[in-house]
Each structure stands twice: as C-alpha cells, then as structure tokens.
N, C-alpha and C. Protein backbone atom coordinates (compact mmCIF):
# COMPACT_ATOMS: atom_id res chain seq x y z
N UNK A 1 0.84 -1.18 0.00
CA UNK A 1 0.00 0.00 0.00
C UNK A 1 0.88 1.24 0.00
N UNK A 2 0.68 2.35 -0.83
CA UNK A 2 1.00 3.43 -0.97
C UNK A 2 0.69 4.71 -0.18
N UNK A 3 1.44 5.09 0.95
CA UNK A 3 0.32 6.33 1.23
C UNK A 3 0.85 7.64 0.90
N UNK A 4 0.16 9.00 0.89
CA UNK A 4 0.52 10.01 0.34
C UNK A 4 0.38 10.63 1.09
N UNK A 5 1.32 11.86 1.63
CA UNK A 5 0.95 12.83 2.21
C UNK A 5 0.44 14.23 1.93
N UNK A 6 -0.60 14.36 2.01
CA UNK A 6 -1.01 15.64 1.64
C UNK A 6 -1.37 16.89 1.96
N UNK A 7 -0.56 17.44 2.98
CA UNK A 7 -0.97 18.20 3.87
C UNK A 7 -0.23 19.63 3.79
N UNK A 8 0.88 19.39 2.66
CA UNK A 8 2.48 20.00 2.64
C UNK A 8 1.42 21.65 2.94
N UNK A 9 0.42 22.38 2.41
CA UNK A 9 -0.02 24.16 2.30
C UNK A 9 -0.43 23.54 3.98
N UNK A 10 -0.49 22.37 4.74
CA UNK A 10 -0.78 23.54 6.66
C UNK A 10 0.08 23.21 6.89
N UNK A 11 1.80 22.81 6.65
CA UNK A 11 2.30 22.67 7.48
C UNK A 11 2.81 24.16 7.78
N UNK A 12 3.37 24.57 9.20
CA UNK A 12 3.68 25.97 9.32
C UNK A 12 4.77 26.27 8.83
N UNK A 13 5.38 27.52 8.72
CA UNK A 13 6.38 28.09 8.31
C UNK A 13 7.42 27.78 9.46
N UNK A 14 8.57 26.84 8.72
CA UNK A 14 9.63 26.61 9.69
C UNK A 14 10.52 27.43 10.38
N UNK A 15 10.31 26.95 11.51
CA UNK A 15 11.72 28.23 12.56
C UNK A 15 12.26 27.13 13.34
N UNK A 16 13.49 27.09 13.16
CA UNK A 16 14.15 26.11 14.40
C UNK A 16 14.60 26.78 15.69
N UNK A 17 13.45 27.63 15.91
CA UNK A 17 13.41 27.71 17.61
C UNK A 17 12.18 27.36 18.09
N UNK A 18 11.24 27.02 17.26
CA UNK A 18 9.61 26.19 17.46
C UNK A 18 9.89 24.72 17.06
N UNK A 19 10.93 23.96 16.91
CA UNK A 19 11.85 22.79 16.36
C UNK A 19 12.13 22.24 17.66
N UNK A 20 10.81 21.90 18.78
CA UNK A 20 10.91 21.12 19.78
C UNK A 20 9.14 20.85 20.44
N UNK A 21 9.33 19.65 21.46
CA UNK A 21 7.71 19.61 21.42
C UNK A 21 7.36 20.31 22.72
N UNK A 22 5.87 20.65 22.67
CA UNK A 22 4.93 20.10 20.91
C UNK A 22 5.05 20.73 20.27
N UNK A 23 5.42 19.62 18.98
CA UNK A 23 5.25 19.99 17.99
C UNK A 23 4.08 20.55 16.86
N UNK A 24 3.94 21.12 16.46
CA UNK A 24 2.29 21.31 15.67
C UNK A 24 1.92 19.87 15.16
N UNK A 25 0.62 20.15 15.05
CA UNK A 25 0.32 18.77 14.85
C UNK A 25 0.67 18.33 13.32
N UNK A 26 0.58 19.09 12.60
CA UNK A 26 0.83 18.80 11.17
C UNK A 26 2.69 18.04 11.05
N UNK A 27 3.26 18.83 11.60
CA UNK A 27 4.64 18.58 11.72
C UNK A 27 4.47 17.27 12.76
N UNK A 28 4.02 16.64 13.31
CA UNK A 28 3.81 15.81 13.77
C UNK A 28 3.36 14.51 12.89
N UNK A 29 2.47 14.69 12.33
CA UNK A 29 1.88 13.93 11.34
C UNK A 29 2.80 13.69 10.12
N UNK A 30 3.14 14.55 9.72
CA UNK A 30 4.43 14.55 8.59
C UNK A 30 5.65 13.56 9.38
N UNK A 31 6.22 13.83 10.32
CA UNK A 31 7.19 12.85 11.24
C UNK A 31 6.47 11.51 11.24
N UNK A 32 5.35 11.59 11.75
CA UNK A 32 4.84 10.06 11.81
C UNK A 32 4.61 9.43 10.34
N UNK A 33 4.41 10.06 9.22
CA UNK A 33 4.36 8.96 8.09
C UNK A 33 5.44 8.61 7.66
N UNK A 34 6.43 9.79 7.37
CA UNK A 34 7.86 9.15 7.22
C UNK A 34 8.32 8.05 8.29
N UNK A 35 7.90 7.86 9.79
CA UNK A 35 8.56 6.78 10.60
C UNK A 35 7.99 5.58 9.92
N UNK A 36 6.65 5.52 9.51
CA UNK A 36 5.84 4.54 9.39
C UNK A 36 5.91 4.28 7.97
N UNK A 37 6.64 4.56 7.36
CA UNK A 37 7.18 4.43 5.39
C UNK A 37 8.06 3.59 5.50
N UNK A 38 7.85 2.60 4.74
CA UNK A 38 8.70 1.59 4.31
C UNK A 38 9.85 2.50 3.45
N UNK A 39 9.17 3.20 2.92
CA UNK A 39 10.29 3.88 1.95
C UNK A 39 9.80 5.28 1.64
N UNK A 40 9.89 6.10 0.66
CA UNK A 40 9.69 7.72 0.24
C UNK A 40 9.87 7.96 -0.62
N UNK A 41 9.13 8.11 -1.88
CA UNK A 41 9.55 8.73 -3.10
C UNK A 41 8.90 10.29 -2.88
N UNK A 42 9.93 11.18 -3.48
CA UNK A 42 9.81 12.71 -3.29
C UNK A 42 9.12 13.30 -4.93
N UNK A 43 8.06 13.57 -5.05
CA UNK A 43 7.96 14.00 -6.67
C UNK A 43 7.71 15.41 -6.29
N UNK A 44 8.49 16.29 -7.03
CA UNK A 44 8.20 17.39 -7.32
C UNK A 44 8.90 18.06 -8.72
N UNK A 45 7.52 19.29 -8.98
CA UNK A 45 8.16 20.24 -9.81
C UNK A 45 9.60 21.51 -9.91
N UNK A 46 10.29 21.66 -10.95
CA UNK A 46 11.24 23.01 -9.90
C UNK A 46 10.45 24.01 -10.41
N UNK A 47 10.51 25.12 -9.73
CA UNK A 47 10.28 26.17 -9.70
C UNK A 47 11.45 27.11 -9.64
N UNK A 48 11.94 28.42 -10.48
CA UNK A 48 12.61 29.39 -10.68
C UNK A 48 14.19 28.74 -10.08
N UNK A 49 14.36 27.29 -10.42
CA UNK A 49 15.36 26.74 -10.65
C UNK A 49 15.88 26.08 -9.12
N UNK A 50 15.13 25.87 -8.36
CA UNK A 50 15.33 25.02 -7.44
C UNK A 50 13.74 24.41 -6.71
N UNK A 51 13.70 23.95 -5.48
CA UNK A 51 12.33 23.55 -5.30
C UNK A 51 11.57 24.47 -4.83
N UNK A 52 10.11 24.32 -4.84
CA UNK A 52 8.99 25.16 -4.45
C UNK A 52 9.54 25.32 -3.03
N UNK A 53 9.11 26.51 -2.43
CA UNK A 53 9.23 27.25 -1.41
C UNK A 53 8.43 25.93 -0.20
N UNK A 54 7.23 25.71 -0.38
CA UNK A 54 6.37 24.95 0.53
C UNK A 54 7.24 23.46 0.60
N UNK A 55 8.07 22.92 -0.52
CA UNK A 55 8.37 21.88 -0.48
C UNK A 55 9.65 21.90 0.64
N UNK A 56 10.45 22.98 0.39
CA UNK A 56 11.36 22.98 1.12
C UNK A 56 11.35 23.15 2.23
N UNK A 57 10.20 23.60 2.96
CA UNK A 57 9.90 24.08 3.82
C UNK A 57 8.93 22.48 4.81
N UNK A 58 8.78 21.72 3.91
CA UNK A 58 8.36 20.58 4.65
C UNK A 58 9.96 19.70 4.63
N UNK A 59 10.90 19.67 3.92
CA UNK A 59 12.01 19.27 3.93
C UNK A 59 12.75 19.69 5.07
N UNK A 60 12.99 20.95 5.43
CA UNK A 60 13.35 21.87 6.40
C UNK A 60 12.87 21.25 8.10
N UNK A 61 11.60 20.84 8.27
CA UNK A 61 10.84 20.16 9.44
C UNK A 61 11.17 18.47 9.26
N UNK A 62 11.87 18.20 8.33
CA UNK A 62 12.36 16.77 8.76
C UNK A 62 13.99 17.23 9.24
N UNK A 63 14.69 18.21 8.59
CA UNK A 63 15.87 18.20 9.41
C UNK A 63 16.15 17.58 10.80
N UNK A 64 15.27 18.52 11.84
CA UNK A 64 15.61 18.10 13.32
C UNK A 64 14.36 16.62 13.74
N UNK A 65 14.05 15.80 13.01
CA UNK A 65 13.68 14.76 13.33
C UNK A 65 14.76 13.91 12.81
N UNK A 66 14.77 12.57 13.47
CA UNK A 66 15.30 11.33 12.72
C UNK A 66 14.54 10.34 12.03
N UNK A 67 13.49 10.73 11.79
CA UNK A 67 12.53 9.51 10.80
C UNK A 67 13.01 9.27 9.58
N UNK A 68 13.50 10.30 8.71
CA UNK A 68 13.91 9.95 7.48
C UNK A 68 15.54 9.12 7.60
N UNK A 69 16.38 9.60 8.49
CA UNK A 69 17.50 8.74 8.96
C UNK A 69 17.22 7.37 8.59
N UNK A 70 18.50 7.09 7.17
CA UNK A 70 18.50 5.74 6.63
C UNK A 70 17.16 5.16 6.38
N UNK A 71 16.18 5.37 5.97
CA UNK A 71 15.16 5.47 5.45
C UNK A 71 15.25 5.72 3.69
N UNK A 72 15.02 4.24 3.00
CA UNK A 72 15.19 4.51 1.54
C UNK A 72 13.96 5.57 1.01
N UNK A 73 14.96 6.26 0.10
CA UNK A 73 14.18 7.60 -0.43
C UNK A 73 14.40 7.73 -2.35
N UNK A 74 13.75 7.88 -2.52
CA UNK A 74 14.05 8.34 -4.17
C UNK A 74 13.30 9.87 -4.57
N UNK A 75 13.86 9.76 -5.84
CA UNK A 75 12.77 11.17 -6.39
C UNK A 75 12.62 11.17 -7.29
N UNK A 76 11.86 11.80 -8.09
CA UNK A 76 11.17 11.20 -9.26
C UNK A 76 10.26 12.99 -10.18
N UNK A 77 11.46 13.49 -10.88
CA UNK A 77 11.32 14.35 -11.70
C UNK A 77 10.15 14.66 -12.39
N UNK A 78 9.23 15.48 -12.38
CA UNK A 78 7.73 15.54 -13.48
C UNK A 78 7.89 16.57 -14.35
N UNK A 79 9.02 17.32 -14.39
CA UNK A 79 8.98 18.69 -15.10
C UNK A 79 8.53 17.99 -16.90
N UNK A 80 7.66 18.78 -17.85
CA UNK A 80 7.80 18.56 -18.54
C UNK A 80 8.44 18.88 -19.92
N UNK A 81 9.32 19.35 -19.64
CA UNK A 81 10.64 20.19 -20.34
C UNK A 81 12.07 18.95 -20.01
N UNK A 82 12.66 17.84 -20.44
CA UNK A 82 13.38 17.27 -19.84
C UNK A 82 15.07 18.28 -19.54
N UNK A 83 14.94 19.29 -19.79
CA UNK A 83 16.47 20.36 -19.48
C UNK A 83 15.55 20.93 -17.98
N UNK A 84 14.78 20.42 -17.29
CA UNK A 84 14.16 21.10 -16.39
C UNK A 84 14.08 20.25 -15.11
N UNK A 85 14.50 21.23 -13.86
CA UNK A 85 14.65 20.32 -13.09
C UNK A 85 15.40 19.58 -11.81
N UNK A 86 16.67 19.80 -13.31
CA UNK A 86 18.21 19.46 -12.02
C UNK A 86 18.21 20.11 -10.62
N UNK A 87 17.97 21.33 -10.54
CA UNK A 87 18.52 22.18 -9.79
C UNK A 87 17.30 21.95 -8.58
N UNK A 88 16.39 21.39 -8.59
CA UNK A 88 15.43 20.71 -7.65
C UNK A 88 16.09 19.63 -7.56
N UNK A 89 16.53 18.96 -8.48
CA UNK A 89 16.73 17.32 -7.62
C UNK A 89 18.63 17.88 -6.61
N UNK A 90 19.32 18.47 -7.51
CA UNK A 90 20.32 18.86 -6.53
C UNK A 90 19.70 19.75 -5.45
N UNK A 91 18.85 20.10 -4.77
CA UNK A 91 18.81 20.95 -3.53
C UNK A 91 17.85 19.79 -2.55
N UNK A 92 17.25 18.40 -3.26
CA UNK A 92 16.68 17.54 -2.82
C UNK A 92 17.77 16.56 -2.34
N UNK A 93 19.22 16.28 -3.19
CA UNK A 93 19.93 15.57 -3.23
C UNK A 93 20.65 15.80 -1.91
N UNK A 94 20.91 17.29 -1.62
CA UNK A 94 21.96 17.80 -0.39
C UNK A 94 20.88 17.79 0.55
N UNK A 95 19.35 18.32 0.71
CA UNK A 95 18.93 17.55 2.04
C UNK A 95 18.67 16.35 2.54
N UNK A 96 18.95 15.44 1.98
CA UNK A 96 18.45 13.78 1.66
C UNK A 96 19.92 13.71 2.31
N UNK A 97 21.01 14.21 1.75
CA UNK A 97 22.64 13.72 2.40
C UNK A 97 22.83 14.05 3.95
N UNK A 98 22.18 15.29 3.79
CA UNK A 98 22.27 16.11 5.31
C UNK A 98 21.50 15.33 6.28
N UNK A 99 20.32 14.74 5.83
CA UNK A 99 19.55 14.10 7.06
C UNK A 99 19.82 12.78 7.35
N UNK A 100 21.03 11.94 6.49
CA UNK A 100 21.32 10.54 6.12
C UNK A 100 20.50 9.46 5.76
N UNK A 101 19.42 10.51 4.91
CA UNK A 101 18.70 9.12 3.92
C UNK A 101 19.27 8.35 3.17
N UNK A 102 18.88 6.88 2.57
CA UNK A 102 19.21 6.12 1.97
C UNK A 102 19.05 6.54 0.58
N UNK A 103 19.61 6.94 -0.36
CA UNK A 103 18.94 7.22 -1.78
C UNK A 103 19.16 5.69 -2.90
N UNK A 104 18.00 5.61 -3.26
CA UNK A 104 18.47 4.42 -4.03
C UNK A 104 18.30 4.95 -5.63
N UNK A 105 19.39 5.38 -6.45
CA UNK A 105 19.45 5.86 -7.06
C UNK A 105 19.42 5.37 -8.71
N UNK A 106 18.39 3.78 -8.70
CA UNK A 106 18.48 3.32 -9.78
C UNK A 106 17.05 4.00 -9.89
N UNK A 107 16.18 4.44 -8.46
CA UNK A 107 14.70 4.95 -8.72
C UNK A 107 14.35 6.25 -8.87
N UNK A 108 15.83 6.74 -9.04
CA UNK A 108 15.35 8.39 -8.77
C UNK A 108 15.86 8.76 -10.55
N UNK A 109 14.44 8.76 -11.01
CA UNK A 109 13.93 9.01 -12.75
C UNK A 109 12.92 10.51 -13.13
N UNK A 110 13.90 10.92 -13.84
CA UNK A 110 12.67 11.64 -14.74
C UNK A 110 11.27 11.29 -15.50
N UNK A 111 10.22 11.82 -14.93
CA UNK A 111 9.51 11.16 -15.90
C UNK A 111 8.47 12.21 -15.64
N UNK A 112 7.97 12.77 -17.34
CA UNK A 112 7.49 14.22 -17.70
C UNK A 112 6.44 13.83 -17.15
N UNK A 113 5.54 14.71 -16.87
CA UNK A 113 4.01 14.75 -16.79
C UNK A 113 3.24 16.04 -17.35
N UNK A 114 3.08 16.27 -17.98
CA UNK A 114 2.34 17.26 -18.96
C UNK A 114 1.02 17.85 -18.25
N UNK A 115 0.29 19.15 -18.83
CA UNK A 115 -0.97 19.14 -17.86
C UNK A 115 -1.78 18.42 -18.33
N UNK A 116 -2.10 17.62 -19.35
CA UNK A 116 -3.14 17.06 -20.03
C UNK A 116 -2.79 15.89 -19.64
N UNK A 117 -1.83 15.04 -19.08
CA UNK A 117 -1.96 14.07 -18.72
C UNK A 117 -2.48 14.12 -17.42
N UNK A 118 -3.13 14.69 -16.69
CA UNK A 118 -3.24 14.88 -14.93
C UNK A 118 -5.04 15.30 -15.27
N UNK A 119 -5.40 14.37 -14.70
CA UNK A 119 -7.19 14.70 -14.61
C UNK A 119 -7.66 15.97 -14.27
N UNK A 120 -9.36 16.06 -14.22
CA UNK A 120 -9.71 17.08 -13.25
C UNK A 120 -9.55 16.68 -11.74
N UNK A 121 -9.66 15.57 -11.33
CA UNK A 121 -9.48 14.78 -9.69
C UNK A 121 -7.90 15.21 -9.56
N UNK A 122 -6.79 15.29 -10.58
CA UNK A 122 -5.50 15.89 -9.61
C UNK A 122 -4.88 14.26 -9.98
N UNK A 123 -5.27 13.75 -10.57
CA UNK A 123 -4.67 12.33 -10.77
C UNK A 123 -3.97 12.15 -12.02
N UNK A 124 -3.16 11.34 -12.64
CA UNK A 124 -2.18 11.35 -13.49
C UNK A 124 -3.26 10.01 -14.88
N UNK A 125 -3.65 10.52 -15.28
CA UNK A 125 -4.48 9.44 -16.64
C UNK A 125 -3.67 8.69 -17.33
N UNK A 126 -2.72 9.43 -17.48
CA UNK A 126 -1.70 8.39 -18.94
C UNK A 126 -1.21 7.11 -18.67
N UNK A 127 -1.37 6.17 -18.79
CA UNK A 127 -1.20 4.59 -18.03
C UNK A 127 0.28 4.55 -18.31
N UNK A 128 1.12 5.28 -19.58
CA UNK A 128 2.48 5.33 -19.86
C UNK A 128 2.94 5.72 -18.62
N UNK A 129 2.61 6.67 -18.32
CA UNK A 129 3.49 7.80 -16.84
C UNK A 129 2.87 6.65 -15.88
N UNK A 130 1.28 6.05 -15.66
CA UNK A 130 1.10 5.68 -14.06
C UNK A 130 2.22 4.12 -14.30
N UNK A 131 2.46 3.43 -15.10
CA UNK A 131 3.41 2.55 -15.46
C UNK A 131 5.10 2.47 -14.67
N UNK A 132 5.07 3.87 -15.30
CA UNK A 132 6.92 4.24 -15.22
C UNK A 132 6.79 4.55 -13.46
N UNK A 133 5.85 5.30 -13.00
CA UNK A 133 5.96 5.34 -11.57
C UNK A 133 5.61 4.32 -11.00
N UNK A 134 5.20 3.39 -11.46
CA UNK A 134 4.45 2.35 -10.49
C UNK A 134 5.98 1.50 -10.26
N UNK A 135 6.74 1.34 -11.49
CA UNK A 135 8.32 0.45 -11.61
C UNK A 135 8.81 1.29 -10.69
N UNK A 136 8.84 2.72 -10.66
CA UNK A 136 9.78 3.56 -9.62
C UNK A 136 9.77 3.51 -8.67
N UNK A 137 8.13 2.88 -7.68
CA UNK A 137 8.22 2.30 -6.45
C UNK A 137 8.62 0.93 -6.24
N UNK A 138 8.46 -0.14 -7.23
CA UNK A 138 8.89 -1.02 -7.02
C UNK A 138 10.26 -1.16 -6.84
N UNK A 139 11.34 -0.06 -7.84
CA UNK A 139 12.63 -0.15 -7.46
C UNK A 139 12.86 0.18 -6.17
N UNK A 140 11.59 1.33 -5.90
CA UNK A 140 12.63 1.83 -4.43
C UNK A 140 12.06 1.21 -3.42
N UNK A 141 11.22 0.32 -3.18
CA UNK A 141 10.42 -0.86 -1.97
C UNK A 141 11.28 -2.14 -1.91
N UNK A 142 12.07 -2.62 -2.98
CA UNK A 142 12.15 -3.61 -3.29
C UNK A 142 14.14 -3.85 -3.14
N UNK A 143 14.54 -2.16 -3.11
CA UNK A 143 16.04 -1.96 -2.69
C UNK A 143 16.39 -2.84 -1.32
N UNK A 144 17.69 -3.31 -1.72
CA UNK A 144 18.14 -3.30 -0.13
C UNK A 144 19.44 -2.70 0.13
C-alpha cells in the first residue's frame, strides 16, 4: 500500500526555535508517516530553478527529526521540459545527504508529466506515466 501525504499548504512556516515539542500537529503527522514508510519517493516540480518554497519548507521540518535517517528515499522528476529540473533534484539531493537518507538511485527518474496528462481529480491518466511510476516504487520498496 501506498500512502501520500497531503498536507504540505498547513504545514507551518519553519523556525528552528519552534523545532521542539509540541510539535504542531501537522509537523507531527508529517514525522509520523515518514517513521511509518517503508520507503519515500519525493515528486516534485522546480520552480525558478530550485524547489517550491512549501516543499522545502516541509524538507526543512524533517531536518531536526530522525525519521527519514536511513530510510530509503528516491525522487522522481515531473517537469515537462526534460532540461528542467536538475537544480530541484540537486537541492533535494543535499537535504536527503544532510539528514542521512538512503537514496536508491536506480529509482530516482525523470519522468514528464504534462498538464493534459493529470485529470480534473489531480490524478495522473496516462497509463504510460502511471506505469513508469508504479516500476519507480517497485525499485525503491524492493532496494536493499
């Protein structure tokens, strides 16, 4: 089973002097699915050449936890421009090192997603793309 977290617009704006408990509950909840993940694939878009502000900012609130610690992680590129991108997976790459995740790096793939492939529900239609991600969890569940 797959679960998703979806909560990344309440988590609060990080300060590591509120970086002790209690914790908000959202930042709480975010800690508890990563403990309870077999594994983590990270998909995101870049934005103005590194990651979205909100993404980093839920990245930022795993720093001072250890859940992601050695915890296999991948990431998995959607830009649909393939020159698009890098500069998100390198600012994903150095917090993933910093927190000592596992990266298993045969799963961490580009793979475009266009807007016409993504429903009105927010879901991905093209069975090509739900395909290539579905192999991308299997690489990264299936790592040792």
């Amino acid at each position: 089973m797959v679960d998703n977290y979806l909560s990344i617009a309440l988590l609060p704006h990080f300060n590591p002097d509120h970086d002790h408990d209690p914790l908000p509950f959202e930042v709480t909840a975010l800690r508890a699915a990563i403990a309870t993940a077999a594994a983590v694939l990270f998909c995101t878009p870049e934005y103005a050449g590194t990651l979205p502000g909100s993404f980093k900012n839920l990245l930022d609130w795993l720093v001072g936890g250890t859940e992601i610690s050695g915890k296999r992680v991948a990431w998995c590129g959607v830009a649909a421009d393939p020159g698009r991108g890098h500069g998100a997976h390198t600012t994903l790459d150095t917090v993933l090192r910093y927190v000592q995740a596992t990266t298993v790096l045969e799963a961490c793939q580009h793979v475009p997603v266009t807007r016409d492939a993504i429903g009105r529900d927010g879901r991905i239609t093209d069975p090509r793309i739900r395909e290539r991600i579905t192999r991308i969890l299997e690489l990264l569940l299936n790592a040792h």
